[in-house]
PDB file of N, CA and C in Angstrom:
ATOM      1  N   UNK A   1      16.272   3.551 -35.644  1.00  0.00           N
ATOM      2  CA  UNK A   1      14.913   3.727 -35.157  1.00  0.00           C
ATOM      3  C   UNK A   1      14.751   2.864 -33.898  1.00  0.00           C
ATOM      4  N   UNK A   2      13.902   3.223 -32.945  1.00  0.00           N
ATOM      5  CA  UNK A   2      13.824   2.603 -31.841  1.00  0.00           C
ATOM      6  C   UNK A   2      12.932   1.832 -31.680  1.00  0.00           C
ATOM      7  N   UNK A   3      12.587   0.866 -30.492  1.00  0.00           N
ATOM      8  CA  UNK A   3      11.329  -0.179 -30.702  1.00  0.00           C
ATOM      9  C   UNK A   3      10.300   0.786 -30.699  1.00  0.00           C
ATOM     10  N   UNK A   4      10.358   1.946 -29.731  1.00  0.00           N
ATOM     11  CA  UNK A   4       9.413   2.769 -29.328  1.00  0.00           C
ATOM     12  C   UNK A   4       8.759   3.158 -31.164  1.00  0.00           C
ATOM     13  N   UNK A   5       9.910   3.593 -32.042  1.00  0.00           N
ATOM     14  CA  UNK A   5       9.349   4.517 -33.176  1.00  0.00           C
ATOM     15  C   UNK A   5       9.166   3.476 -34.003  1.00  0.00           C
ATOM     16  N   UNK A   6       9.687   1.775 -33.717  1.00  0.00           N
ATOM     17  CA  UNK A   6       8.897   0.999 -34.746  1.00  0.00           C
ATOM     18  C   UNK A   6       7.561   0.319 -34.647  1.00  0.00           C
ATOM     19  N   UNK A   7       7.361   0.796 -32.793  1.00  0.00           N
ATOM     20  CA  UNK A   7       5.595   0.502 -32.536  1.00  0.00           C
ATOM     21  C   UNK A   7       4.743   1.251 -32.629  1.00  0.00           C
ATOM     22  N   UNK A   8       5.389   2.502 -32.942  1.00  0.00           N
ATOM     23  CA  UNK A   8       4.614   3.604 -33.295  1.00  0.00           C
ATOM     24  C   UNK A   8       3.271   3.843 -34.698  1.00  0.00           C
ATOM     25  N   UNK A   9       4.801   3.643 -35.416  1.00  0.00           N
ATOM     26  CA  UNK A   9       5.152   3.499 -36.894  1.00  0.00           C
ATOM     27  C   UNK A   9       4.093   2.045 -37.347  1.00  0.00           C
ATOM     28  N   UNK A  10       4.004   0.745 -36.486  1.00  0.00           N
ATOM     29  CA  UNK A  10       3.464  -0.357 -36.920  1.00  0.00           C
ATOM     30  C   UNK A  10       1.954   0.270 -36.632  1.00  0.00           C
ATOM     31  N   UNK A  11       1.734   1.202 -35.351  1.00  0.00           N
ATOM     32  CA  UNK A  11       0.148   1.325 -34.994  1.00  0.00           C
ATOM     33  C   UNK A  11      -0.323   2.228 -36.251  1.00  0.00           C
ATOM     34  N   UNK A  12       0.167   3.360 -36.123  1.00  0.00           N
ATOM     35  CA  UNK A  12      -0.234   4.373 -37.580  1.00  0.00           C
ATOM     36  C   UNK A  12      -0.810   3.565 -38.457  1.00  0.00           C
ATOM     37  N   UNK A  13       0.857   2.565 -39.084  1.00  0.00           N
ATOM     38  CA  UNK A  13      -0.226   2.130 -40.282  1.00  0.00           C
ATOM     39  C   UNK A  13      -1.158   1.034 -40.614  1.00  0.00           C
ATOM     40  N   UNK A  14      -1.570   0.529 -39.322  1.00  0.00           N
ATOM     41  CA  UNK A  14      -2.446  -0.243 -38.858  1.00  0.00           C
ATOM     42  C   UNK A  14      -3.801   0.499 -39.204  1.00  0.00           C
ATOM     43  N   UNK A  15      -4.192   1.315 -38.800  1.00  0.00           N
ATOM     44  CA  UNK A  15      -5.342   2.121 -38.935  1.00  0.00           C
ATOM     45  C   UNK A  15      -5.953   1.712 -37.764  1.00  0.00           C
ATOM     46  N   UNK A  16      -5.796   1.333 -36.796  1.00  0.00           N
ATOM     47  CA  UNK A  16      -6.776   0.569 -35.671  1.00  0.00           C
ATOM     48  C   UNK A  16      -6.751   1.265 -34.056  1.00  0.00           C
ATOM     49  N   UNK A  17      -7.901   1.073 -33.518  1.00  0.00           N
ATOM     50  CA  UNK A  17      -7.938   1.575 -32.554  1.00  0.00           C
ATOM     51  C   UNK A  17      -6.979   0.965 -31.226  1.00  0.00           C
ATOM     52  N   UNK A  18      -6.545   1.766 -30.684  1.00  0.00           N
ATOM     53  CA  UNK A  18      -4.887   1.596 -29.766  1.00  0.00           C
ATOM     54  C   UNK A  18      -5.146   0.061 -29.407  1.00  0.00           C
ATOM     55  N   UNK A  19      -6.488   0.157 -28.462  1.00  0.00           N
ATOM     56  CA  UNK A  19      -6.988  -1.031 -27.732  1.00  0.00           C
ATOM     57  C   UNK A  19      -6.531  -2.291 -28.672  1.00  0.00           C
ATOM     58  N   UNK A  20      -7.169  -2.795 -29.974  1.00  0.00           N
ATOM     59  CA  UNK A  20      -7.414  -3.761 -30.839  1.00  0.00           C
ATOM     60  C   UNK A  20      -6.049  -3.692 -31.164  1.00  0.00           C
ATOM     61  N   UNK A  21      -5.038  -2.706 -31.637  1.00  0.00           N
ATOM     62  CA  UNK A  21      -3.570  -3.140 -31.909  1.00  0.00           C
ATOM     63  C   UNK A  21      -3.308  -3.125 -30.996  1.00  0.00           C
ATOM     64  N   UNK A  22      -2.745  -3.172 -29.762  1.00  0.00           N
ATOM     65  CA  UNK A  22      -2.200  -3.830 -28.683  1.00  0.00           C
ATOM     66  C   UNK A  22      -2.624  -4.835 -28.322  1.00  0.00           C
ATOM     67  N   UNK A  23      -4.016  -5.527 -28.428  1.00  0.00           N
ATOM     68  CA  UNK A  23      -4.263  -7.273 -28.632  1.00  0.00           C
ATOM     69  C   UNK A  23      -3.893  -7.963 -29.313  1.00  0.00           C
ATOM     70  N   UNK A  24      -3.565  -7.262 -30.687  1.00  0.00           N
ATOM     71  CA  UNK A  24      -3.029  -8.046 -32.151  1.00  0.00           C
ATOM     72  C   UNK A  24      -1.638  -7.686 -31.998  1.00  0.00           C
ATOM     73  N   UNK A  25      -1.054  -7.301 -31.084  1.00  0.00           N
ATOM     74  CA  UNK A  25       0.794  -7.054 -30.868  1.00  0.00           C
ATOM     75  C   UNK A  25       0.726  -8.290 -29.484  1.00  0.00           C
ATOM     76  N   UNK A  26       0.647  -8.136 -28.895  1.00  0.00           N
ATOM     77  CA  UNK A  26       0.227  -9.181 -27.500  1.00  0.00           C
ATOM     78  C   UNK A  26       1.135  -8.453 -26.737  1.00  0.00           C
ATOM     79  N   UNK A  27       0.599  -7.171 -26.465  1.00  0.00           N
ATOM     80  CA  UNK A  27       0.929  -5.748 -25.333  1.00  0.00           C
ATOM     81  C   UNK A  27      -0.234  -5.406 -24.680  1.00  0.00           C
ATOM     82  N   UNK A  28      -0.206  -4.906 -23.627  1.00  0.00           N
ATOM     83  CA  UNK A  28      -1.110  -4.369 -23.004  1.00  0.00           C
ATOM     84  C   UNK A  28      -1.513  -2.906 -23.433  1.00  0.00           C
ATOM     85  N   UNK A  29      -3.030  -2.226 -23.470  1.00  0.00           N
ATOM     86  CA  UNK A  29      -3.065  -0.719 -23.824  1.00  0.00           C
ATOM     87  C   UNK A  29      -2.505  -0.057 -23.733  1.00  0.00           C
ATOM     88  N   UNK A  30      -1.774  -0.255 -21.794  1.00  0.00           N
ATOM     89  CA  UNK A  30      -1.321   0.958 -21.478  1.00  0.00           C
ATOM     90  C   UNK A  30       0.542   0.535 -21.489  1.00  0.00           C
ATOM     91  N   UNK A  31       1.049  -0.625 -22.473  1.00  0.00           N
ATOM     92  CA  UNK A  31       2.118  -0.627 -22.816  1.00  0.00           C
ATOM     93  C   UNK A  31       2.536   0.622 -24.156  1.00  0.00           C
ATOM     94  N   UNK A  32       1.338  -0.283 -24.599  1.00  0.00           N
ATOM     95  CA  UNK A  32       1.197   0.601 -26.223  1.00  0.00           C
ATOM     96  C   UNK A  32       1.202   2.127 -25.964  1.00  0.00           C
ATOM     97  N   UNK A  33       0.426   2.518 -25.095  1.00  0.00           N
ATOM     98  CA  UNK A  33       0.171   3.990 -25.081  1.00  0.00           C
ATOM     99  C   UNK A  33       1.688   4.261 -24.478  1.00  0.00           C
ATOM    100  N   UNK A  34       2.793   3.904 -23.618  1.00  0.00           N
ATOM    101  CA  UNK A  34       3.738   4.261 -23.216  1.00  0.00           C
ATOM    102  C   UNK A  34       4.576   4.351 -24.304  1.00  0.00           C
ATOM    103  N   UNK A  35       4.588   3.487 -25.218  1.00  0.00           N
ATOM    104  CA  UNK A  35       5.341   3.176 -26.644  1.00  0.00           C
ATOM    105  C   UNK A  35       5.228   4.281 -27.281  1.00  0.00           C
ATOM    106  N   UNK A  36       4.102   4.647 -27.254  1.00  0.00           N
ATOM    107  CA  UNK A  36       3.478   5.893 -28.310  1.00  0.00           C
ATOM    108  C   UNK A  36       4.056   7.132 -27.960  1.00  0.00           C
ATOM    109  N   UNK A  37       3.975   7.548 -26.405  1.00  0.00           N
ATOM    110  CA  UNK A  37       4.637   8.358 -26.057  1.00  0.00           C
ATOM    111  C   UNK A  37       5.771   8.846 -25.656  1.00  0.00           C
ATOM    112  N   UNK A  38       6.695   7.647 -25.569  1.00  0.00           N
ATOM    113  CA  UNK A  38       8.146   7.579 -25.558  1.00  0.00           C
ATOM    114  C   UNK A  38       8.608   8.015 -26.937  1.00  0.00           C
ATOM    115  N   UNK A  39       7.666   7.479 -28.146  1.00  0.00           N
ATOM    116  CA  UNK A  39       8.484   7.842 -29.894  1.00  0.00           C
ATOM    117  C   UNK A  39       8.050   8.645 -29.857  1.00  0.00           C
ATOM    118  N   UNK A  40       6.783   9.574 -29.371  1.00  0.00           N
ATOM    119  CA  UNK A  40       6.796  10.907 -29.484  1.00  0.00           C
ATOM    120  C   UNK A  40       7.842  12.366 -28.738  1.00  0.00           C
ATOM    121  N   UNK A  41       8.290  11.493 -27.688  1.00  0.00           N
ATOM    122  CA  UNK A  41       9.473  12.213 -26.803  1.00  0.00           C
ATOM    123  C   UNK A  41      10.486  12.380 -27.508  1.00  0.00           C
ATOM    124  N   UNK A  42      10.829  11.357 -28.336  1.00  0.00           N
ATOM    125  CA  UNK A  42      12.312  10.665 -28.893  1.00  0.00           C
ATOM    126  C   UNK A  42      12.362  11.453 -30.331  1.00  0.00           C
ATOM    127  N   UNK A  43      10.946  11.499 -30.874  1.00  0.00           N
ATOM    128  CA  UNK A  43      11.067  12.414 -32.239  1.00  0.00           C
ATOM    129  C   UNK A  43      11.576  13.669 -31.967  1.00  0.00           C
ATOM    130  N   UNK A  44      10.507  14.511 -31.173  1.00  0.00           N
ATOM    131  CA  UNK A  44      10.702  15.325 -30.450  1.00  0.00           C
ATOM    132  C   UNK A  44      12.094  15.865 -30.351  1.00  0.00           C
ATOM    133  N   UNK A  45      12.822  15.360 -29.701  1.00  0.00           N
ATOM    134  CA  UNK A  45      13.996  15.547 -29.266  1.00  0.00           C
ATOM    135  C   UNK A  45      15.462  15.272 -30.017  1.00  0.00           C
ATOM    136  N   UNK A  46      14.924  14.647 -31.343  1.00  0.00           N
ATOM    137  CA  UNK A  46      15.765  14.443 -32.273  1.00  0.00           C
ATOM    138  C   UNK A  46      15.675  15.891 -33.201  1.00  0.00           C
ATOM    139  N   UNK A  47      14.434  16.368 -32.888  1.00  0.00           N
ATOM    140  CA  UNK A  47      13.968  17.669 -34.676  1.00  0.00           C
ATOM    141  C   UNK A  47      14.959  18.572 -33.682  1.00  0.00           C
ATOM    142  N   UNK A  48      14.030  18.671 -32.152  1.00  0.00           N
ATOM    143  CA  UNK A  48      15.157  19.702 -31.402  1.00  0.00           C
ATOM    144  C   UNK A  48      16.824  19.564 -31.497  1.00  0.00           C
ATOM    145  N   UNK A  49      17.529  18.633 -31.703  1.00  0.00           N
ATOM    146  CA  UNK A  49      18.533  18.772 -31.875  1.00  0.00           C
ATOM    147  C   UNK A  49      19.494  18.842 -33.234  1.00  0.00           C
ATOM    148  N   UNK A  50      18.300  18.605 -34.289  1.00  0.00           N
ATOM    149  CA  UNK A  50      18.486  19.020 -35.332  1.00  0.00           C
ATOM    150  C   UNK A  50      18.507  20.613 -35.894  1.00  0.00           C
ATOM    151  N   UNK A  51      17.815  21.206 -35.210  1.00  0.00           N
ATOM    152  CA  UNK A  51      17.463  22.587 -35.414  1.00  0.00           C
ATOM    153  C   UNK A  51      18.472  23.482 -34.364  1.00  0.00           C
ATOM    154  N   UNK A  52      18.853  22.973 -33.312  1.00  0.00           N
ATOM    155  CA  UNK A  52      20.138  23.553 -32.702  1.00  0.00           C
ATOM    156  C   UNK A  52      21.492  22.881 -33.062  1.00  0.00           C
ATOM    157  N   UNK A  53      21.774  22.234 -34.121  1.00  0.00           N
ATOM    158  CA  UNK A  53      23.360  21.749 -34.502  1.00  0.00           C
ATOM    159  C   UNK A  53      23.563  22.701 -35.281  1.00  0.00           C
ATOM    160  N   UNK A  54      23.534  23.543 -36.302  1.00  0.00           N
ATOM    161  CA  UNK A  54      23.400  24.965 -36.359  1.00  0.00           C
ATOM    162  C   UNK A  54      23.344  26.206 -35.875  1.00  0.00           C
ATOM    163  N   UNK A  55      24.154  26.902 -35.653  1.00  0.00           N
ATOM    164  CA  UNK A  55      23.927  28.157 -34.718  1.00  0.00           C
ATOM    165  C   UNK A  55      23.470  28.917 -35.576  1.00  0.00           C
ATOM    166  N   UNK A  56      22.574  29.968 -35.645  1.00  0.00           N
ATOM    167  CA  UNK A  56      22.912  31.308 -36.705  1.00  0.00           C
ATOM    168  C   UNK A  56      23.137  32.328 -36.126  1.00  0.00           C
ATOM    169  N   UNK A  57      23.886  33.158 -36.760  1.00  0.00           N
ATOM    170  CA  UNK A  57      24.107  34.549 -36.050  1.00  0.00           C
ATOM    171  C   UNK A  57      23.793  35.735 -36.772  1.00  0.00           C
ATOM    172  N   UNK A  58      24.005  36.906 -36.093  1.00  0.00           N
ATOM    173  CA  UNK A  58      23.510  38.012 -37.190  1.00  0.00           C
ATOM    174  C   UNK A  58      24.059  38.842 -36.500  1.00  0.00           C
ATOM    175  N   UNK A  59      24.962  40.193 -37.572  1.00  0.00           N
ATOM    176  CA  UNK A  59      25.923  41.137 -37.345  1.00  0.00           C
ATOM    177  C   UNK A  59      24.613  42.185 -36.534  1.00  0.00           C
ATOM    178  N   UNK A  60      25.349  42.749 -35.339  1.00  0.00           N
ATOM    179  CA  UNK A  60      24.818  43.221 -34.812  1.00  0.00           C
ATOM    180  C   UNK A  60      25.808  45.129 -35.097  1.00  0.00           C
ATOM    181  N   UNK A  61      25.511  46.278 -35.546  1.00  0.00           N
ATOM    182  CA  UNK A  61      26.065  47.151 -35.609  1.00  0.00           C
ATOM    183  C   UNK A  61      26.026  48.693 -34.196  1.00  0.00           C
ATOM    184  N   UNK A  62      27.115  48.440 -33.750  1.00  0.00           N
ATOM    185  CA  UNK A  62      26.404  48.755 -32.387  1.00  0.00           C
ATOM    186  C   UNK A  62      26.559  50.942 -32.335  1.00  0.00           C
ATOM    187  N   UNK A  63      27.246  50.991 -33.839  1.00  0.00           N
ATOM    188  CA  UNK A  63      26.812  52.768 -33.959  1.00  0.00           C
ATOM    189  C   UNK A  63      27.865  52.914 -32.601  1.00  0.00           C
ATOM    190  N   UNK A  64      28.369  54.528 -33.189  1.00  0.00           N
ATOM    191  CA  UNK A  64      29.044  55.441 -32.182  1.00  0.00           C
ATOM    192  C   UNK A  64      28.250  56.204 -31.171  1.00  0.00           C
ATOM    193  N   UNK A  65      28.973  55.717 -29.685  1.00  0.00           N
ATOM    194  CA  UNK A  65      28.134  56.430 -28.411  1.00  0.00           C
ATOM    195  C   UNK A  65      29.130  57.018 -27.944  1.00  0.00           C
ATOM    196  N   UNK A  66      28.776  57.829 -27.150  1.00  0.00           N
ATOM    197  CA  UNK A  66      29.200  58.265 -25.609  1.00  0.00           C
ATOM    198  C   UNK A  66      29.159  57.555 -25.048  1.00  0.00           C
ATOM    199  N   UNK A  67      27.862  57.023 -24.528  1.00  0.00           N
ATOM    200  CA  UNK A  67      27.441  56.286 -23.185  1.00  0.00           C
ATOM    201  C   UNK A  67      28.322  55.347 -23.054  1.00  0.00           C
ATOM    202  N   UNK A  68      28.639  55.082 -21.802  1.00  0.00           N
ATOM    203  CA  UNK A  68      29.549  54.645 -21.398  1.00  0.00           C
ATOM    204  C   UNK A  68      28.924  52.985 -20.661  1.00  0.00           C
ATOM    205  N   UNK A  69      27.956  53.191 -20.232  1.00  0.00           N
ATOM    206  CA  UNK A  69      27.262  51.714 -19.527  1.00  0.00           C
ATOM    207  C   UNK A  69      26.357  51.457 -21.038  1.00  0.00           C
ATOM    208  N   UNK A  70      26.780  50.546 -21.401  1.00  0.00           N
ATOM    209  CA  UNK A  70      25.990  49.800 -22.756  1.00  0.00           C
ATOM    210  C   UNK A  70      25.621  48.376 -22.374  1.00  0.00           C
ATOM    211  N   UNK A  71      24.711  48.123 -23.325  1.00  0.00           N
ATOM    212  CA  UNK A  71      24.798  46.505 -23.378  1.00  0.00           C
ATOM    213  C   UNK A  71      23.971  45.985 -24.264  1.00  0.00           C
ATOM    214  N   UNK A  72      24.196  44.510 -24.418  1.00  0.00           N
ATOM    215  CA  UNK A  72      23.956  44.198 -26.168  1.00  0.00           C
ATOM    216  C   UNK A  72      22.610  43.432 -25.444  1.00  0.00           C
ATOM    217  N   UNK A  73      21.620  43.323 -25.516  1.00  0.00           N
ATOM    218  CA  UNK A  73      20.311  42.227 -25.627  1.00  0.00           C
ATOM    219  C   UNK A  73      20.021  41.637 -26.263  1.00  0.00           C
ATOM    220  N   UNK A  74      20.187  40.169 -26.045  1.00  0.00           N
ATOM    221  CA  UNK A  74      19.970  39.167 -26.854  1.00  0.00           C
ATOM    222  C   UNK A  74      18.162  38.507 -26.499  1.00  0.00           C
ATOM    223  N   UNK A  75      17.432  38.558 -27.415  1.00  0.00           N
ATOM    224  CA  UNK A  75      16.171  37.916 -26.831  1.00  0.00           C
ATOM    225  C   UNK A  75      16.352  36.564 -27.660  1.00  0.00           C
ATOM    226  N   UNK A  76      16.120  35.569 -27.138  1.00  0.00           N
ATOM    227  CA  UNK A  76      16.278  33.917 -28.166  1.00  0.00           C
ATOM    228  C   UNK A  76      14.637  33.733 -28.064  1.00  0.00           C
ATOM    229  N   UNK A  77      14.324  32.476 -29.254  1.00  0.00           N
ATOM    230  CA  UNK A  77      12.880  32.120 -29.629  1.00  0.00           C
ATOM    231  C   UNK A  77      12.373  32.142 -28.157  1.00  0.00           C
ATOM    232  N   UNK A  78      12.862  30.996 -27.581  1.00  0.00           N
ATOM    233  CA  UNK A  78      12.046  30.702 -26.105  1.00  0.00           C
ATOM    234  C   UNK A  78      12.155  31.573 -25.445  1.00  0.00           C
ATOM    235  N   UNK A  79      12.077  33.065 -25.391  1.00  0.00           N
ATOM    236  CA  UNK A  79      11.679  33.858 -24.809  1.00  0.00           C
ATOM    237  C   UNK A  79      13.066  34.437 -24.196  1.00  0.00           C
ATOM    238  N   UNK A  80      13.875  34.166 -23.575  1.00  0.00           N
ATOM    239  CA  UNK A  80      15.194  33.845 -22.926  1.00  0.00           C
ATOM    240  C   UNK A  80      16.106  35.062 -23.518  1.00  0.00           C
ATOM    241  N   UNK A  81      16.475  35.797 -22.452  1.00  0.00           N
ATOM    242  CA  UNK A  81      17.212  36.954 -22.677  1.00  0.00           C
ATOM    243  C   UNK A  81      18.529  37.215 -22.374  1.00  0.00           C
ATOM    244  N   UNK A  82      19.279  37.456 -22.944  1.00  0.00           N
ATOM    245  CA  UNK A  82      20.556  37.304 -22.604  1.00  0.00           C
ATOM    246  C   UNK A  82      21.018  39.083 -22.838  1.00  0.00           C
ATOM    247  N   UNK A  83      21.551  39.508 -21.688  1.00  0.00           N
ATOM    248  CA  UNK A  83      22.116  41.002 -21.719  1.00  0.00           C
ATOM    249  C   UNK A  83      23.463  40.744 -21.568  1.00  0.00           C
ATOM    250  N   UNK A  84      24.400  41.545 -22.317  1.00  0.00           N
ATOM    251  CA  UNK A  84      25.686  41.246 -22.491  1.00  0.00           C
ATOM    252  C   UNK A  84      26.351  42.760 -22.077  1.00  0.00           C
ATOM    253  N   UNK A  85      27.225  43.152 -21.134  1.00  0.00           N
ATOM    254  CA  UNK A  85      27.617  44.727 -20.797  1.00  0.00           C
ATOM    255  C   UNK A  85      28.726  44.670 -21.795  1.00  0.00           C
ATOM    256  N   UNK A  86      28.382  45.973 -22.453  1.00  0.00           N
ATOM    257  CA  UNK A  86      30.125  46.182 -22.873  1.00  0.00           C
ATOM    258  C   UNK A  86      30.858  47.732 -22.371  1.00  0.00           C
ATOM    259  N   UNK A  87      31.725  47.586 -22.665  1.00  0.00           N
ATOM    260  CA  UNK A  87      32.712  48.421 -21.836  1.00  0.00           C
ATOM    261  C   UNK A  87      33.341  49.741 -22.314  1.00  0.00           C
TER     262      UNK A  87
END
C-alpha cells in the first residue's frame, strides 16, 4: 500500500472534514487533497490491470463463403474496433 492509499485510508476513517484532518496530520489541504487523488489514480489503475491480466476470448464461427474480401470485426468495451482481413 502506498503513503498515498495509507492517507487515504487514515482520512475515510477519520470521518472528518479534509480541512480539520490535514491540521490533525500536520499537511496542508491541498497536500491532502493531492494524497487523495493520487490513491484514487493508483486504485484505479491497479482494478484496471487486474481486469486485463486475463484475456477472454470467444470462438468466432466464420460459416462457408464465396466472398472473397472478408474480415473479422472486433468491437472491444472501450469502443475500439479492430477489423482483421482474411484471405
Amino acid at each position: 500500500m502506498t503513503k498515498y492509499e495509507k492517507m487515504a485510508d487514515r482520512f475515510v476513517k477519520s470521518g472528518l472534514d479534509k480541512d480539520v484532518f490535514a491540521r490533525k496530520a500536520g499537511v496542508k489541504g491541498s497536500t491532502l487533497r493531492y494524497y487523495l487523488r493520487r490513491a484514487k489514480e493508483i486504485r484505479a489503475s491497479k482494478d484496471d490491470s487486474e481486469e486485463s491480466s486475463e484475456p477472454e476470448f470467444m470462438a468466432i464461427d466464420l460459416g462457408a463463403s464465396t466472398h472473397v474480401d472478408r474480415e473479422i470485426t472486433i468491437t472491444m468495451p472501450g469502443g475500439l474496433i479492430i477489423r482483421v482481413p482474411i484471405c
